[in-house]
N, C-alpha and C. Protein backbone atom coordinates (compact mmCIF):
# COMPACT_ATOMS: atom_id res chain seq x y z
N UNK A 1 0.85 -1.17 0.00
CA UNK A 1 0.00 0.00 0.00
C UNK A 1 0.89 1.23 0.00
N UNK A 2 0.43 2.06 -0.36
CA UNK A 2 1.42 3.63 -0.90
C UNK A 2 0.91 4.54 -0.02
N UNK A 3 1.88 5.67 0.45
CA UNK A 3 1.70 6.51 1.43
C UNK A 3 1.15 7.55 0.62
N UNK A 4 -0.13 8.08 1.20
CA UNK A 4 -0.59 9.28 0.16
C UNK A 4 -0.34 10.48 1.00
N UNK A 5 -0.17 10.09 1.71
CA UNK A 5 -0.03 12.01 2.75
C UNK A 5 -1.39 11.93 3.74
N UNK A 6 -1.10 13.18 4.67
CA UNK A 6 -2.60 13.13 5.75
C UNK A 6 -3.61 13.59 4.88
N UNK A 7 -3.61 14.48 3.55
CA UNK A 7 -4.77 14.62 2.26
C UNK A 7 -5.64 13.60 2.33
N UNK A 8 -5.21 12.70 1.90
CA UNK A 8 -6.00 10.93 1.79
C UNK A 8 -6.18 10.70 3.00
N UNK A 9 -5.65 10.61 4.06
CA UNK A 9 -6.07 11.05 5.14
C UNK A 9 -7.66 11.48 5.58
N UNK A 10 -7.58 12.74 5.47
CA UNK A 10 -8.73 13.18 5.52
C UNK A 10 -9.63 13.09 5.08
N UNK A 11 -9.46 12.82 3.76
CA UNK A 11 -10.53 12.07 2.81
C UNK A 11 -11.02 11.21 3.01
N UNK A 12 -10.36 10.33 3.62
CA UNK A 12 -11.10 8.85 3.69
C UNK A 12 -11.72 9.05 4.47
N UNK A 13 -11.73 9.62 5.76
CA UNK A 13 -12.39 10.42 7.40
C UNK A 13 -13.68 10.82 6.58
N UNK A 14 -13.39 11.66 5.92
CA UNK A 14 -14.50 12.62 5.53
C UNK A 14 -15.55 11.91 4.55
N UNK A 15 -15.17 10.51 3.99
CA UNK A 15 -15.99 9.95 2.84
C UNK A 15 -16.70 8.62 4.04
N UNK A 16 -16.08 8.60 5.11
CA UNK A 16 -16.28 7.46 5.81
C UNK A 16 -15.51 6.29 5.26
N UNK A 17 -13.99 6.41 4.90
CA UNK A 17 -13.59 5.05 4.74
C UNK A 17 -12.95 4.33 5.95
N UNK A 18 -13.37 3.13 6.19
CA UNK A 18 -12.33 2.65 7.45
C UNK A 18 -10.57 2.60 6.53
N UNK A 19 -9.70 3.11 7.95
CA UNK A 19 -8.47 3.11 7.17
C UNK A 19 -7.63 1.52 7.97
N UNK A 20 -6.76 1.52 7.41
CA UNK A 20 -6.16 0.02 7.88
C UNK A 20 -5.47 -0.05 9.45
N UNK A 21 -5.63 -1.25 9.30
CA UNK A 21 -4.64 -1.07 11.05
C UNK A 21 -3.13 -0.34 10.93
N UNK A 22 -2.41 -0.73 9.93
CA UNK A 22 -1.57 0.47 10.16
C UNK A 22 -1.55 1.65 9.72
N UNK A 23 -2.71 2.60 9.02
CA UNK A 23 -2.68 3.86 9.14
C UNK A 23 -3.24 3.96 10.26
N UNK A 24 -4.03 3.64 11.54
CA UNK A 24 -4.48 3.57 12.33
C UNK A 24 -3.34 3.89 13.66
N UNK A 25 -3.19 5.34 14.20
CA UNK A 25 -2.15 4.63 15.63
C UNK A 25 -2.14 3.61 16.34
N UNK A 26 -1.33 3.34 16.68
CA UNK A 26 -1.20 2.12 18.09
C UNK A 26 -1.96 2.55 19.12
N UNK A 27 -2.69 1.68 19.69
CA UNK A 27 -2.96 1.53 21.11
C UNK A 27 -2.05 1.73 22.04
N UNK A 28 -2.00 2.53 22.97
CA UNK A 28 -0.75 2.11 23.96
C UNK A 28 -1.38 0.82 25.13
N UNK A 29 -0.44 0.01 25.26
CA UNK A 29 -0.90 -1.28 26.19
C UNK A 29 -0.45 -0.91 27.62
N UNK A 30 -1.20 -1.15 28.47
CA UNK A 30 -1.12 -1.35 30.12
C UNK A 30 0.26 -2.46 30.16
N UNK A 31 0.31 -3.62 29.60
CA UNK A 31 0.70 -4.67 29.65
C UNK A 31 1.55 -5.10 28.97
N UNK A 32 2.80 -5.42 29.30
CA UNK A 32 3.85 -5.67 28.26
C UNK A 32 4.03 -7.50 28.62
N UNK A 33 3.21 -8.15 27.96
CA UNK A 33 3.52 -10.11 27.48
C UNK A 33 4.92 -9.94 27.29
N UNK A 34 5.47 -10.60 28.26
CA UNK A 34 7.10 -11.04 28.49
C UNK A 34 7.38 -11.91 27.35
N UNK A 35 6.78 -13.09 28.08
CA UNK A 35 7.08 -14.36 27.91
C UNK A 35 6.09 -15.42 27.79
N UNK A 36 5.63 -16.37 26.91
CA UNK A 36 4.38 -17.14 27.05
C UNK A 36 5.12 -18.48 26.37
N UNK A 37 4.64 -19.38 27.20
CA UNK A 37 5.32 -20.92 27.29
C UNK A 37 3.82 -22.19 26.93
N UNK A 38 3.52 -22.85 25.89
CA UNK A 38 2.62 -24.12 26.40
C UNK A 38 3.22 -24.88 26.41
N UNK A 39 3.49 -25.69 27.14
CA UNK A 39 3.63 -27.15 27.55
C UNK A 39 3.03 -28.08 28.31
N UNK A 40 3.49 -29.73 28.33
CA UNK A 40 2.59 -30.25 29.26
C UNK A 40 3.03 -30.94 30.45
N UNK A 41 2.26 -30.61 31.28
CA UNK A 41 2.39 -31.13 32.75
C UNK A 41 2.06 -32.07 32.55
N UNK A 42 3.10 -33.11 33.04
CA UNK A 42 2.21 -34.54 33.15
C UNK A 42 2.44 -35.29 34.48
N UNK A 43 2.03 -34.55 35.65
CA UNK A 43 1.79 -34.93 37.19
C UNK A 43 1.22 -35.53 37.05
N UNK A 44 1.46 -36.41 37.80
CA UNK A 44 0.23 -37.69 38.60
C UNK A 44 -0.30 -38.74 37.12
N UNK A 45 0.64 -38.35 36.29
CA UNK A 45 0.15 -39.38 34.92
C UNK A 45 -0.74 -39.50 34.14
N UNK A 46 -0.99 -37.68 34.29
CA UNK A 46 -1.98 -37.32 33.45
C UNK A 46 -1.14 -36.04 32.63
N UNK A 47 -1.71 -36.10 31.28
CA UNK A 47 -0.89 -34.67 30.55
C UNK A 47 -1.72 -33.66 30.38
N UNK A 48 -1.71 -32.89 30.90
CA UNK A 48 -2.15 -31.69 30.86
C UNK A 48 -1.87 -30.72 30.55
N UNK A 49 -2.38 -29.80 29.35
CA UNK A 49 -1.66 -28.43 28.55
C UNK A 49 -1.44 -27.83 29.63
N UNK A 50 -0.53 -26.93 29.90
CA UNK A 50 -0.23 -25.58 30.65
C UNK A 50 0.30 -24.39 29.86
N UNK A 51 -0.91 -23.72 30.39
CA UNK A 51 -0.09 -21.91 29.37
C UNK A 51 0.62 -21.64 30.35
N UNK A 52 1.94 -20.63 30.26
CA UNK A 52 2.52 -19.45 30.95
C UNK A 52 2.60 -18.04 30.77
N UNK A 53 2.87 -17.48 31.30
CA UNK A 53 2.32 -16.15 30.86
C UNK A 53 3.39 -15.11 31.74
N UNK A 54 4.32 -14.26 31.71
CA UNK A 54 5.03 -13.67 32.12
C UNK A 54 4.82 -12.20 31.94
N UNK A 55 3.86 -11.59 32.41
CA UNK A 55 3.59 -10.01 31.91
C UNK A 55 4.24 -9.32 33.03
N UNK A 56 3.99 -7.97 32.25
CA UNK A 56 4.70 -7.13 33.13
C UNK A 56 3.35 -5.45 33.12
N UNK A 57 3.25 -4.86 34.67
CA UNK A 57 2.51 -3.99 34.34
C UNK A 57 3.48 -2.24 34.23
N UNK A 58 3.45 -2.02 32.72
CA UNK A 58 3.78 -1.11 32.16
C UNK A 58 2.98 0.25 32.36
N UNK A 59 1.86 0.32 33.04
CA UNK A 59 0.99 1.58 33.66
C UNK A 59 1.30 2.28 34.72
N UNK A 60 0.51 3.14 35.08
CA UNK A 60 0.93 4.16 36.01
C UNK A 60 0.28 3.34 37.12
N UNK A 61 -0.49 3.00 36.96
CA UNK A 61 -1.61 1.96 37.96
C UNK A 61 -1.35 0.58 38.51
N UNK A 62 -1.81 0.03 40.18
CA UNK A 62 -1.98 -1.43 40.18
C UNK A 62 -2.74 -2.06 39.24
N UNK A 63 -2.73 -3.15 38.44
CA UNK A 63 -3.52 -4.10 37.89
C UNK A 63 -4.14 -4.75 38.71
N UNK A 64 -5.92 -4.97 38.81
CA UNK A 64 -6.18 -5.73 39.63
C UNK A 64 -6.83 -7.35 38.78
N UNK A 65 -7.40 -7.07 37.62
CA UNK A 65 -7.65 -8.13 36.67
C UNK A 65 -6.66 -8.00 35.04
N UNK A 66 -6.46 -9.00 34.79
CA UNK A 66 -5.83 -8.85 33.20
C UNK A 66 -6.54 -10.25 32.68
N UNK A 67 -6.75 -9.66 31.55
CA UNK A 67 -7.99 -11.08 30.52
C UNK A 67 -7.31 -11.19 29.42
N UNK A 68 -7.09 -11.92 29.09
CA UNK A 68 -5.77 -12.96 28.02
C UNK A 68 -6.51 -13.67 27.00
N UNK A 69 -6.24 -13.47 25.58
CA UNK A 69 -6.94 -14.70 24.71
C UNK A 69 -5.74 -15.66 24.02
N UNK A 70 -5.96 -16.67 24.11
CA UNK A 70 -4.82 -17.39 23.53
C UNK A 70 -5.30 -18.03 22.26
N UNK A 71 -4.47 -17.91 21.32
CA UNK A 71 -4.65 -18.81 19.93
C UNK A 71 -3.32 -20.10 19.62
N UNK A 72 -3.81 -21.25 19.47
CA UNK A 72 -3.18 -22.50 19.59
C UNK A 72 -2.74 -22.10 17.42
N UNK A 73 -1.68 -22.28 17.05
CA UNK A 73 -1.13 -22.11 15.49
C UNK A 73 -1.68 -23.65 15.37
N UNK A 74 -1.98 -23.69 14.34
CA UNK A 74 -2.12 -25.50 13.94
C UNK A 74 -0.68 -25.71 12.93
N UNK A 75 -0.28 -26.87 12.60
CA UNK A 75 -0.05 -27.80 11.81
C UNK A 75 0.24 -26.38 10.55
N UNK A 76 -0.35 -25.73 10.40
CA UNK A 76 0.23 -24.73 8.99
C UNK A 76 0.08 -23.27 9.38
N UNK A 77 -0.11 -23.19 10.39
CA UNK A 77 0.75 -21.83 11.04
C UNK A 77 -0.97 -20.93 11.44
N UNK A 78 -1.97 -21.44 11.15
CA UNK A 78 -3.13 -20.91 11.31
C UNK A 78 -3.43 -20.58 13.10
N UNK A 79 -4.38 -19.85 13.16
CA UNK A 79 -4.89 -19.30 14.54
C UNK A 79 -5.65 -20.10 14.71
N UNK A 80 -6.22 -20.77 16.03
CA UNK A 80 -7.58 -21.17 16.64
C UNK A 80 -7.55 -20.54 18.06
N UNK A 81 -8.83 -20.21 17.98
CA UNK A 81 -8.61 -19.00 19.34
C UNK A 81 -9.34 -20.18 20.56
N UNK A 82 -8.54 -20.93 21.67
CA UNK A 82 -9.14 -21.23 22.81
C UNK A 82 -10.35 -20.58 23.24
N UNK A 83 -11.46 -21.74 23.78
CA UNK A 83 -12.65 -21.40 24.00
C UNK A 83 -12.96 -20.53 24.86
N UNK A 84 -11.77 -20.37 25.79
CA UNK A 84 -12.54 -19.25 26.85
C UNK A 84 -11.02 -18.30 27.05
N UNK A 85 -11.87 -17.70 27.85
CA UNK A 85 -10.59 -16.02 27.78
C UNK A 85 -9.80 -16.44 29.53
N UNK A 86 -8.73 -16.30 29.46
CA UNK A 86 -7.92 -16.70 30.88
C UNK A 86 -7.64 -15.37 31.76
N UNK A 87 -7.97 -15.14 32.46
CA UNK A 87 -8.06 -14.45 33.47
C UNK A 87 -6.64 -14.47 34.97
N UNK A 88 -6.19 -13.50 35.03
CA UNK A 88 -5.40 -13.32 36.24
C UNK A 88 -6.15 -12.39 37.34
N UNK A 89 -6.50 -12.82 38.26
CA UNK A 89 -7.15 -11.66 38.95
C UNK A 89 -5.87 -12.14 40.23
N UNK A 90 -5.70 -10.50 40.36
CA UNK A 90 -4.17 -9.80 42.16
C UNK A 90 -4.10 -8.78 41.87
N UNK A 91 -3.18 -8.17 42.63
CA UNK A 91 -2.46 -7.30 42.32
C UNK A 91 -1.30 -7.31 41.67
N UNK A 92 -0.88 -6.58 41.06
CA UNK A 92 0.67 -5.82 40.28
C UNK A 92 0.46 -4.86 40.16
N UNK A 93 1.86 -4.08 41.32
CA UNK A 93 2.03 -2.84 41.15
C UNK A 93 2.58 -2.49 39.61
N UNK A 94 2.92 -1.11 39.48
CA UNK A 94 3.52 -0.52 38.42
C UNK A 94 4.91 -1.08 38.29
N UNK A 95 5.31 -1.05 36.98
CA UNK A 95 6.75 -1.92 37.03
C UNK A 95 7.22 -3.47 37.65
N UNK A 96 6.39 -4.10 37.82
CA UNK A 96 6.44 -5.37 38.57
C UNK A 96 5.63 -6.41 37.25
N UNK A 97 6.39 -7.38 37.34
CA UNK A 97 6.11 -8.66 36.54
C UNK A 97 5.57 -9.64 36.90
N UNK A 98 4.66 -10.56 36.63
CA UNK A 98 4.23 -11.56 37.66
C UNK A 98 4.36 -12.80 36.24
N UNK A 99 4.48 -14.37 36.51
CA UNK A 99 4.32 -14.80 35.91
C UNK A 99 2.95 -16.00 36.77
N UNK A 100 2.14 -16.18 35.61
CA UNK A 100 1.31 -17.03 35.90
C UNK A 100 0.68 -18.03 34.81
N UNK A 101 -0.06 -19.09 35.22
CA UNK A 101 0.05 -20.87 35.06
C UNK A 101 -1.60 -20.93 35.04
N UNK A 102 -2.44 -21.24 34.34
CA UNK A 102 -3.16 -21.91 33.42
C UNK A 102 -3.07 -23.56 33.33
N UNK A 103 -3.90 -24.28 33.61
CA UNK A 103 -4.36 -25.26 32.95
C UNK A 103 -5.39 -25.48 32.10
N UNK A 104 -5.17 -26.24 30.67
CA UNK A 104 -6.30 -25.98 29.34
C UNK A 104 -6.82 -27.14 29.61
N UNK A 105 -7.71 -27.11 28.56
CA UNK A 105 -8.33 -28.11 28.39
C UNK A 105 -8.21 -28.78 27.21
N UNK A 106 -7.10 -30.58 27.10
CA UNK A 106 -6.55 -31.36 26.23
C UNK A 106 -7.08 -30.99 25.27
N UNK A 107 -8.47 -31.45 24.85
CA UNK A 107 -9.05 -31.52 23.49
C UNK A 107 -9.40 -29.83 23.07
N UNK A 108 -8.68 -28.91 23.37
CA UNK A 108 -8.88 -27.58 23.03
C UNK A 108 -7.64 -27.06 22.44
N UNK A 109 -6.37 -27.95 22.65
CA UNK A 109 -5.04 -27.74 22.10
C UNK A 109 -4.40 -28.98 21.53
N UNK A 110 -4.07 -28.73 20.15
CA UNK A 110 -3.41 -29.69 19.44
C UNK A 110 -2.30 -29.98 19.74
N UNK A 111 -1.80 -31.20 19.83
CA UNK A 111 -0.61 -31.24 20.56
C UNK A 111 0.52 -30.87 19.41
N UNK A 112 0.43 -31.20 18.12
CA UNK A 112 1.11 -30.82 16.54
C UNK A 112 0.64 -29.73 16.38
N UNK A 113 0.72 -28.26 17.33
CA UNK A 113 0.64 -26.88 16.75
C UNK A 113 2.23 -26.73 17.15
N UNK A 114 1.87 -25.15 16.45
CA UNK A 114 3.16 -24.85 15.29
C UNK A 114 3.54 -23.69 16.46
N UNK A 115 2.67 -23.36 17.68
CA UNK A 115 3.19 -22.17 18.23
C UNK A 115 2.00 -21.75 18.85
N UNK A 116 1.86 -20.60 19.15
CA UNK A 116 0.42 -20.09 20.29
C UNK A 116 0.83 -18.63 20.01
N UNK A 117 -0.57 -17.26 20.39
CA UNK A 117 -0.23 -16.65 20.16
C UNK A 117 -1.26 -15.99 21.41
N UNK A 118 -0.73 -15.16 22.46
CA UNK A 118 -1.24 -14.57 23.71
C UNK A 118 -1.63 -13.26 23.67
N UNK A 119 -2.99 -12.62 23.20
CA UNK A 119 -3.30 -11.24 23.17
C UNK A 119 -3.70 -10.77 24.36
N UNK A 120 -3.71 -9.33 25.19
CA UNK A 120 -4.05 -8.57 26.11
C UNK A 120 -5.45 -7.99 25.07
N UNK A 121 -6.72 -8.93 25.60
CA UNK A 121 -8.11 -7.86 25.96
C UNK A 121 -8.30 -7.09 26.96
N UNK A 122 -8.16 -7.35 28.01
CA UNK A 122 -8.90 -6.15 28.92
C UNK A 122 -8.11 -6.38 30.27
N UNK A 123 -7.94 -5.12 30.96
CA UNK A 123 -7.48 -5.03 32.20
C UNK A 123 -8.13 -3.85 32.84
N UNK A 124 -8.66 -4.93 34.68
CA UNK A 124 -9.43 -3.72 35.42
C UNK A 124 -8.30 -2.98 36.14
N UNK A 125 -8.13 -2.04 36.77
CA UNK A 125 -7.45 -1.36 37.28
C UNK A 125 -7.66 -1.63 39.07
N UNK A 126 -6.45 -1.44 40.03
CA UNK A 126 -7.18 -1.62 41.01
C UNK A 126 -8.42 -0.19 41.54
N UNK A 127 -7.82 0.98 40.89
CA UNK A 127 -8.83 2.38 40.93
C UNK A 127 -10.16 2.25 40.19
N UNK A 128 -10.81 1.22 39.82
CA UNK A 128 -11.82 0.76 38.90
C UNK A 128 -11.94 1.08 37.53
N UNK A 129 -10.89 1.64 36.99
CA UNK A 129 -10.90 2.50 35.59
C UNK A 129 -10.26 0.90 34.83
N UNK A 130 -10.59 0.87 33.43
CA UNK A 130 -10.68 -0.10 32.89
C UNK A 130 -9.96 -0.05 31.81
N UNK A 131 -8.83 -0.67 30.66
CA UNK A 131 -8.73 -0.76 29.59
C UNK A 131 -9.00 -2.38 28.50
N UNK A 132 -9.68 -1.50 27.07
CA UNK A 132 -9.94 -2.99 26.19
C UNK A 132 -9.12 -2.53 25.23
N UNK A 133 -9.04 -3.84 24.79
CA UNK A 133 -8.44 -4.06 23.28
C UNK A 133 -9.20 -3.07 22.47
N UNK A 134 -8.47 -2.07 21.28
CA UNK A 134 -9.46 -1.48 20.62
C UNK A 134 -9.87 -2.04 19.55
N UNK A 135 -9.53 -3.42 19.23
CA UNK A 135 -9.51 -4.18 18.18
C UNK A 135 -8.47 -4.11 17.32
N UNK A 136 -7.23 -4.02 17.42
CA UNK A 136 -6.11 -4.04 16.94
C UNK A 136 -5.25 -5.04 16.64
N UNK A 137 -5.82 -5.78 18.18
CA UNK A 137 -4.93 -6.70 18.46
C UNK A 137 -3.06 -6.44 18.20
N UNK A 138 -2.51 -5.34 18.90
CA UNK A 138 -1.48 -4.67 19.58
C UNK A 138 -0.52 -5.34 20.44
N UNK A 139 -1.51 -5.30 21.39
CA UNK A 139 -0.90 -5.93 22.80
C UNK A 139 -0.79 -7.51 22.93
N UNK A 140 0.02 -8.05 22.48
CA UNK A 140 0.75 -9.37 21.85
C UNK A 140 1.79 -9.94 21.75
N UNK A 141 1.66 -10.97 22.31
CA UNK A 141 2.62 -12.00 21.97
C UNK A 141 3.00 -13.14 21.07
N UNK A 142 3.37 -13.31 20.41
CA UNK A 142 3.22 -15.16 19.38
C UNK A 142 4.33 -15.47 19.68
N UNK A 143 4.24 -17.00 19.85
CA UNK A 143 5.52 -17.94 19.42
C UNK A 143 5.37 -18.92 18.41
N UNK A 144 6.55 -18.72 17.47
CA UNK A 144 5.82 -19.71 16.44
C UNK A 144 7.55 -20.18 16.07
N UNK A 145 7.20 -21.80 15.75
CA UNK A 145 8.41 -22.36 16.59
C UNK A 145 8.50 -23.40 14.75
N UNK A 146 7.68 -22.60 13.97
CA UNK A 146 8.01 -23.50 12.50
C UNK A 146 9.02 -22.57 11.82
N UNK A 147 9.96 -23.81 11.04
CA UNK A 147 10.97 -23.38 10.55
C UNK A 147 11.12 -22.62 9.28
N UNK A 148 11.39 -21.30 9.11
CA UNK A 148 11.90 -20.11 8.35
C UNK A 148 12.61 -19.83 7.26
């Protein structure tokens, strides 16, 4: 796509065109995704997926909830977004990292995916003020572990 100037810009504003995610600014994120790990636990002789999740809170604010969507890559590098949204509810102060542990559910993760990919939807604040995804999908992590 070709840079037309803020002209086209405005135009598109003014005609009602949606413009793309990257003429679009960034979101700034509360949440900076460190690090995100699946593997499987297999205690007690059972295997069990485990996400990890290593964030860090990059705000001026405690975090008191952060809501996570994870997508399992299949077999050819595709997204499947896990059925439910994973949740951390504590505290984290400002500048402080926490890492935290998830257990999935087997038949919701292929064990032949290619990688996972960990987005930041929403975080409550401990002051009750709230941030969401603006639909950007920004605030992100992927690991994708097929060869290049």
């Amino acid at each position: 796509m070709r840079d037309c100037g803020i002209s086209t810009l405005l135009l598109a504003c003014a005609a009602g065109i949606g413009l793309s995610p990257a003429a679009q600014a960034q979101q700034k994120c509360p949440v900076l995704i460190q690090h995100i790990s699946l593997a499987y636990n297999h205690a007690g002789g059972i295997s069990t997926p485990q996400l990890q999740v290593k964030f860090a809170d990059i705000a001026d604010r405690d975090l008191a909830k952060v809501t996570f969507q994870l997508s399992v890559l299949d077999a050819s590098g595709y997204p499947h977004v896990y059925p439910e949204d994973l949740e951390f509810r504590g505290l984290v102060p400002p500048k402080k990292s926490k890492l935290y542990s998830w257990d999935l559910d087997a038949s919701s993760v292929d064990i032949h995916r290619t990688g996972e990919t960990v987005l930041l939807k929403s975080v409550a604040f401990a002051n009750g003020s709230r941030w969401t995804d603006d639909g950007s999908e920004t605030c992100s992590l992927t690991f994708d572990f097929r060869a290049r």
